[in-house]
C-alpha atoms as a PDB file:
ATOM      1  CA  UNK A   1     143.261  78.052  48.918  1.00  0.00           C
ATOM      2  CA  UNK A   2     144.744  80.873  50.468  1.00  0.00           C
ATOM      3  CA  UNK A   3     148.377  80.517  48.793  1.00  0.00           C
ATOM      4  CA  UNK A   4     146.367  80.516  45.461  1.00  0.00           C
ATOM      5  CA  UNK A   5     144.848  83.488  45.883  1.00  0.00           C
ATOM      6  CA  UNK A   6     147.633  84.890  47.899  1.00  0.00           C
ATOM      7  CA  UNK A   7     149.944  84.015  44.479  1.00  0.00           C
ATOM      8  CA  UNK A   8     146.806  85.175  42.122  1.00  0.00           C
ATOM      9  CA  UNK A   9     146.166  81.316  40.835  1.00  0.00           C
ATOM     10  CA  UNK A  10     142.098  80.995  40.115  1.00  0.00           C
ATOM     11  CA  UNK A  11     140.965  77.770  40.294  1.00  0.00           C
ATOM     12  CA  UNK A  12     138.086  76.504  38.152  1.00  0.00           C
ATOM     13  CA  UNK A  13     136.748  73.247  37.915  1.00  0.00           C
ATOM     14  CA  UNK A  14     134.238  71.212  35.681  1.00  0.00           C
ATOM     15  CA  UNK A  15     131.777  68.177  37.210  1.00  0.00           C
ATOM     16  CA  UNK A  16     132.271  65.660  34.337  1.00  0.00           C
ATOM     17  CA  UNK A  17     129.287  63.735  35.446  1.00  0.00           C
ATOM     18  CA  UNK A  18     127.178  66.092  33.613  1.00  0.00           C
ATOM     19  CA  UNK A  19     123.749  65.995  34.637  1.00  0.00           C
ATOM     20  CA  UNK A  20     123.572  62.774  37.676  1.00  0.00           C
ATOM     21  CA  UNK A  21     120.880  61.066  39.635  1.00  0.00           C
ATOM     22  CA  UNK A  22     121.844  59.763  43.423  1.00  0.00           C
ATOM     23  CA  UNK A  23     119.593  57.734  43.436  1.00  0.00           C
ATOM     24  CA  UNK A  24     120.758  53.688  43.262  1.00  0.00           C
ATOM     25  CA  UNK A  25     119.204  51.735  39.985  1.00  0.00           C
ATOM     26  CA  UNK A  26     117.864  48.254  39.479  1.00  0.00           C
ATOM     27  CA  UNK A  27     121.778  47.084  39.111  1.00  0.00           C
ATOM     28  CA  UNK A  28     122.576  48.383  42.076  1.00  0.00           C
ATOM     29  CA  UNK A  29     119.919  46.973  44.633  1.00  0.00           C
ATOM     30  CA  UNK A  30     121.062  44.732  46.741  1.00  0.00           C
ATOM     31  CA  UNK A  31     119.055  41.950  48.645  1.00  0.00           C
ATOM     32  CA  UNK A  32     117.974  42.752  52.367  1.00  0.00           C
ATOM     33  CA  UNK A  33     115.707  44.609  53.899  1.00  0.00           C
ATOM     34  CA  UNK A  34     114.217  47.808  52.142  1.00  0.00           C
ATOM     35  CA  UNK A  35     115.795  49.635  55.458  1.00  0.00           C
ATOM     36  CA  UNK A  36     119.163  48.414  54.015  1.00  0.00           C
ATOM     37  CA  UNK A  37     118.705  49.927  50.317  1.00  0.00           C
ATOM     38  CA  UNK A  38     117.594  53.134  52.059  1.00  0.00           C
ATOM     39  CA  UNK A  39     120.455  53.313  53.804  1.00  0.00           C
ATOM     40  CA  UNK A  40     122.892  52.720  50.531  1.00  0.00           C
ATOM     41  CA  UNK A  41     120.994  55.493  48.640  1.00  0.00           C
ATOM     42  CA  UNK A  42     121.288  58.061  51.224  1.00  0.00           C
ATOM     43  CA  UNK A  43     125.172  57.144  51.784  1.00  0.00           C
ATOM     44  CA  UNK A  44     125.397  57.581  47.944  1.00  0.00           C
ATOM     45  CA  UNK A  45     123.640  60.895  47.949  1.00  0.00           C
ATOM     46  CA  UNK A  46     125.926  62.290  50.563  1.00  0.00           C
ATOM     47  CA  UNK A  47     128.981  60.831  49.033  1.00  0.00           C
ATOM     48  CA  UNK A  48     128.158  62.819  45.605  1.00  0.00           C
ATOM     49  CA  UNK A  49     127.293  65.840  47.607  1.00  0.00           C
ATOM     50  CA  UNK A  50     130.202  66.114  49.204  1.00  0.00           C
ATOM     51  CA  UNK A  51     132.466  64.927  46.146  1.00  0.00           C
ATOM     52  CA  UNK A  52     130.774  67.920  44.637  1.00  0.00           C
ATOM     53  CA  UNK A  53     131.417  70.362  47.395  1.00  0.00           C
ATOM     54  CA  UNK A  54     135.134  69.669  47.325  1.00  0.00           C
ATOM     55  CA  UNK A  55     135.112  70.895  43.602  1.00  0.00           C
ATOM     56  CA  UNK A  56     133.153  73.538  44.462  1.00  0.00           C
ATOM     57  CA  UNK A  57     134.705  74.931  47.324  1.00  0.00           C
ATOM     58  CA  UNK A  58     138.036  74.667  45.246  1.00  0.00           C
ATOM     59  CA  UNK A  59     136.537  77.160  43.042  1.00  0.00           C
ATOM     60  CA  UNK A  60     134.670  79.561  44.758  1.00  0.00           C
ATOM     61  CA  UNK A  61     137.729  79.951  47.299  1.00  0.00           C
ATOM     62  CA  UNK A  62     139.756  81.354  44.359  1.00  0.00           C
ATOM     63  CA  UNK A  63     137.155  83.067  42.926  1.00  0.00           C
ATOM     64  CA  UNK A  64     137.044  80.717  40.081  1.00  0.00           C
ATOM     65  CA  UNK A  65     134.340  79.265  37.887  1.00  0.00           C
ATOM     66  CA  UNK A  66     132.328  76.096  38.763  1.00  0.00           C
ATOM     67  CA  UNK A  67     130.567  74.275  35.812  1.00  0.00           C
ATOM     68  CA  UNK A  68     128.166  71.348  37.055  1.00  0.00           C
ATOM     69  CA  UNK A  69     124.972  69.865  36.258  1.00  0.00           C
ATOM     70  CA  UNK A  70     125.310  70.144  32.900  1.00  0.00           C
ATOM     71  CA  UNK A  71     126.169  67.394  29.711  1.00  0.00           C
ATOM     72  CA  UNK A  72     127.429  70.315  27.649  1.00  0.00           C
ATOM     73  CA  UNK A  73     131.137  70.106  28.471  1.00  0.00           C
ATOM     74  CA  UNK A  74     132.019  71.523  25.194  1.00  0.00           C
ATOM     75  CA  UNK A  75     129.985  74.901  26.840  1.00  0.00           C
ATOM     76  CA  UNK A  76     131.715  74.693  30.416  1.00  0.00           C
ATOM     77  CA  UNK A  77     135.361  74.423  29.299  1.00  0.00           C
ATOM     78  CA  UNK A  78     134.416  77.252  27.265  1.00  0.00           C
ATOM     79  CA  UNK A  79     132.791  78.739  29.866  1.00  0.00           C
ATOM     80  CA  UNK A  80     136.136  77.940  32.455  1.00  0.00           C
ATOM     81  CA  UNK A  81     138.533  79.377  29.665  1.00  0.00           C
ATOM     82  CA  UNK A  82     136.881  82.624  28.670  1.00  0.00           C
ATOM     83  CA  UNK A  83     138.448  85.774  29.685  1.00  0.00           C
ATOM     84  CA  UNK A  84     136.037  87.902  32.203  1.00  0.00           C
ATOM     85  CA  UNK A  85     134.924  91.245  30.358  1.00  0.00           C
ATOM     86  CA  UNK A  86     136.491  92.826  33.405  1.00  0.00           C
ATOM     87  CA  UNK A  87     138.112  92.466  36.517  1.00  0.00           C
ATOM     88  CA  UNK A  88     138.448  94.414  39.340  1.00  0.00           C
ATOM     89  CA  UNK A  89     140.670  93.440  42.399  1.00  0.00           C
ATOM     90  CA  UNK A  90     139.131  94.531  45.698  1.00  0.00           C
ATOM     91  CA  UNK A  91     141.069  94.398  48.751  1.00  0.00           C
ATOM     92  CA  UNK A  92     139.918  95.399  52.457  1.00  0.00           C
ATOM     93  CA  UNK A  93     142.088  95.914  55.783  1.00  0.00           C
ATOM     94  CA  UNK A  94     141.018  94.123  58.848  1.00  0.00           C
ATOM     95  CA  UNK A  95     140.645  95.058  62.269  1.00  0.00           C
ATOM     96  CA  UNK A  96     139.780  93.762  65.396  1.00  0.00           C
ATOM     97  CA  UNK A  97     139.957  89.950  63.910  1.00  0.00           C
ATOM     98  CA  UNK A  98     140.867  87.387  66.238  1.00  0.00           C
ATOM     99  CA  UNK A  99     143.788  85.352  64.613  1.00  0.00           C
ATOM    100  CA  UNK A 100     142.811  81.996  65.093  1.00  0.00           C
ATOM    101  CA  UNK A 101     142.479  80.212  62.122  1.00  0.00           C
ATOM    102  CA  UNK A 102     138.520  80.480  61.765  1.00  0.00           C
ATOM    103  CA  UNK A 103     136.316  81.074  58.389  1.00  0.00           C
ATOM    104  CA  UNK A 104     135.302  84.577  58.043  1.00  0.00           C
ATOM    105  CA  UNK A 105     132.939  84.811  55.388  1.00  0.00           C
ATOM    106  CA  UNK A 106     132.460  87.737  52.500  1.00  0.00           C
ATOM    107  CA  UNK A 107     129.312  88.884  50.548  1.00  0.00           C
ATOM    108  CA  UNK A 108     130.071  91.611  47.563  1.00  0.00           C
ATOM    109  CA  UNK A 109     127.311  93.199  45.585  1.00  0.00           C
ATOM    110  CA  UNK A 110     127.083  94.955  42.998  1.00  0.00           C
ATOM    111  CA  UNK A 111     124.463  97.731  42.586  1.00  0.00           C
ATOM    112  CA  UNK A 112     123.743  97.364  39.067  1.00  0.00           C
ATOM    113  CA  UNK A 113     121.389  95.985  36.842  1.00  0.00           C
ATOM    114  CA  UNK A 114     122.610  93.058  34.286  1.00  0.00           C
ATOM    115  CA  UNK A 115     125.907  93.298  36.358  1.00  0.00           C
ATOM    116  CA  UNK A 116     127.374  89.744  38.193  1.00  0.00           C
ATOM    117  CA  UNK A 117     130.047  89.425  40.367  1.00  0.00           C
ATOM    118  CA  UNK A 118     132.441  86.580  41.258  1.00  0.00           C
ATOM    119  CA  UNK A 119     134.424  86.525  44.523  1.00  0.00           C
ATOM    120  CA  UNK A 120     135.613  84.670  47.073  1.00  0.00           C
ATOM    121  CA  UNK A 121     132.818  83.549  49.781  1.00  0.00           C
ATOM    122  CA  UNK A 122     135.151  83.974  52.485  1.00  0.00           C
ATOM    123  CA  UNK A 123     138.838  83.495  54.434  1.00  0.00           C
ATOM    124  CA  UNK A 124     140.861  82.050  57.150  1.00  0.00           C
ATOM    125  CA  UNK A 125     142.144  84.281  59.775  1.00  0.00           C
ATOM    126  CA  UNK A 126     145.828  82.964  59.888  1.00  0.00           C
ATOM    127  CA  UNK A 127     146.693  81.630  62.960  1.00  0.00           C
ATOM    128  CA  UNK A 128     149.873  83.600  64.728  1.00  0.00           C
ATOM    129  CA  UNK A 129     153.271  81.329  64.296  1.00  0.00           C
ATOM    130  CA  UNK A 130     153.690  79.081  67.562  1.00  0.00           C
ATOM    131  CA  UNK A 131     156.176  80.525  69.860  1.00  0.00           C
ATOM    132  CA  UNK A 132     159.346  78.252  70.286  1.00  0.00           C
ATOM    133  CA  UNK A 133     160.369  77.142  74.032  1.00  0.00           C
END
């Protein structure tokens, strides 16, 4: 994520699945104990979730666009492929940051009514290059 943004690539990304239960159906039930289908449903809930996250965190990283829970993919690659009205590049200097390798994380606001803004949630302190012996 960092070499995208560092290179000024966004990344967006669409869910496909549209709209999705997690929840296992009739087809999917499997004979055992009730204990046993619990277990299935919440390993399929978790597996979605974190599918889902990976997209997500893709996006947001760059300070792309992510478009999910929704059956109108007509409306999200729209959505993805519009131009922003405006952009404005903020950058910051930091001090005192340890470098090693941890997630710092960012909020922006914006002060203004009917106003939205898109950034990154946060970064990785590079680490310093190993010293060679």
């Amino acid at each position: 994520m960092d070499l995208a943004v560092q290179a000024s690539v966004l990344i967006s990304a669409l869910d496909a699945r549209g709209l999705y239960t997690s929840e296992i159906d009739a087809s999917e039930m499997i004979k055992g104990s009730a204990q046993t289908s619990q277990l299935k449903s919440e390993y399929r809930r978790n597996s979605m979730s974190l599918n889902e996250n990976v997209m997500a965190e893709l996006a947001y990283g760059t300070g792309g666009t992510y478009f999910h829970n929704s059956n109108d993919l007509e409306g999200g690659f729209k959505r993805l492929t519009a131009a922003p009205e405006y952009v404005y590049l903020l950058e910051f200097s930091i001090g005192n940051v340890k470098q090693n390798g941890r997630y710092h994380r960012l909020k922006v606001k914006v002060d203004q009514d009917g106003l939205t803004a898109q950034s990154r949630r946060g970064y990785f302190a590079t680490k310093p290059p190993k010293k060679k012996k």
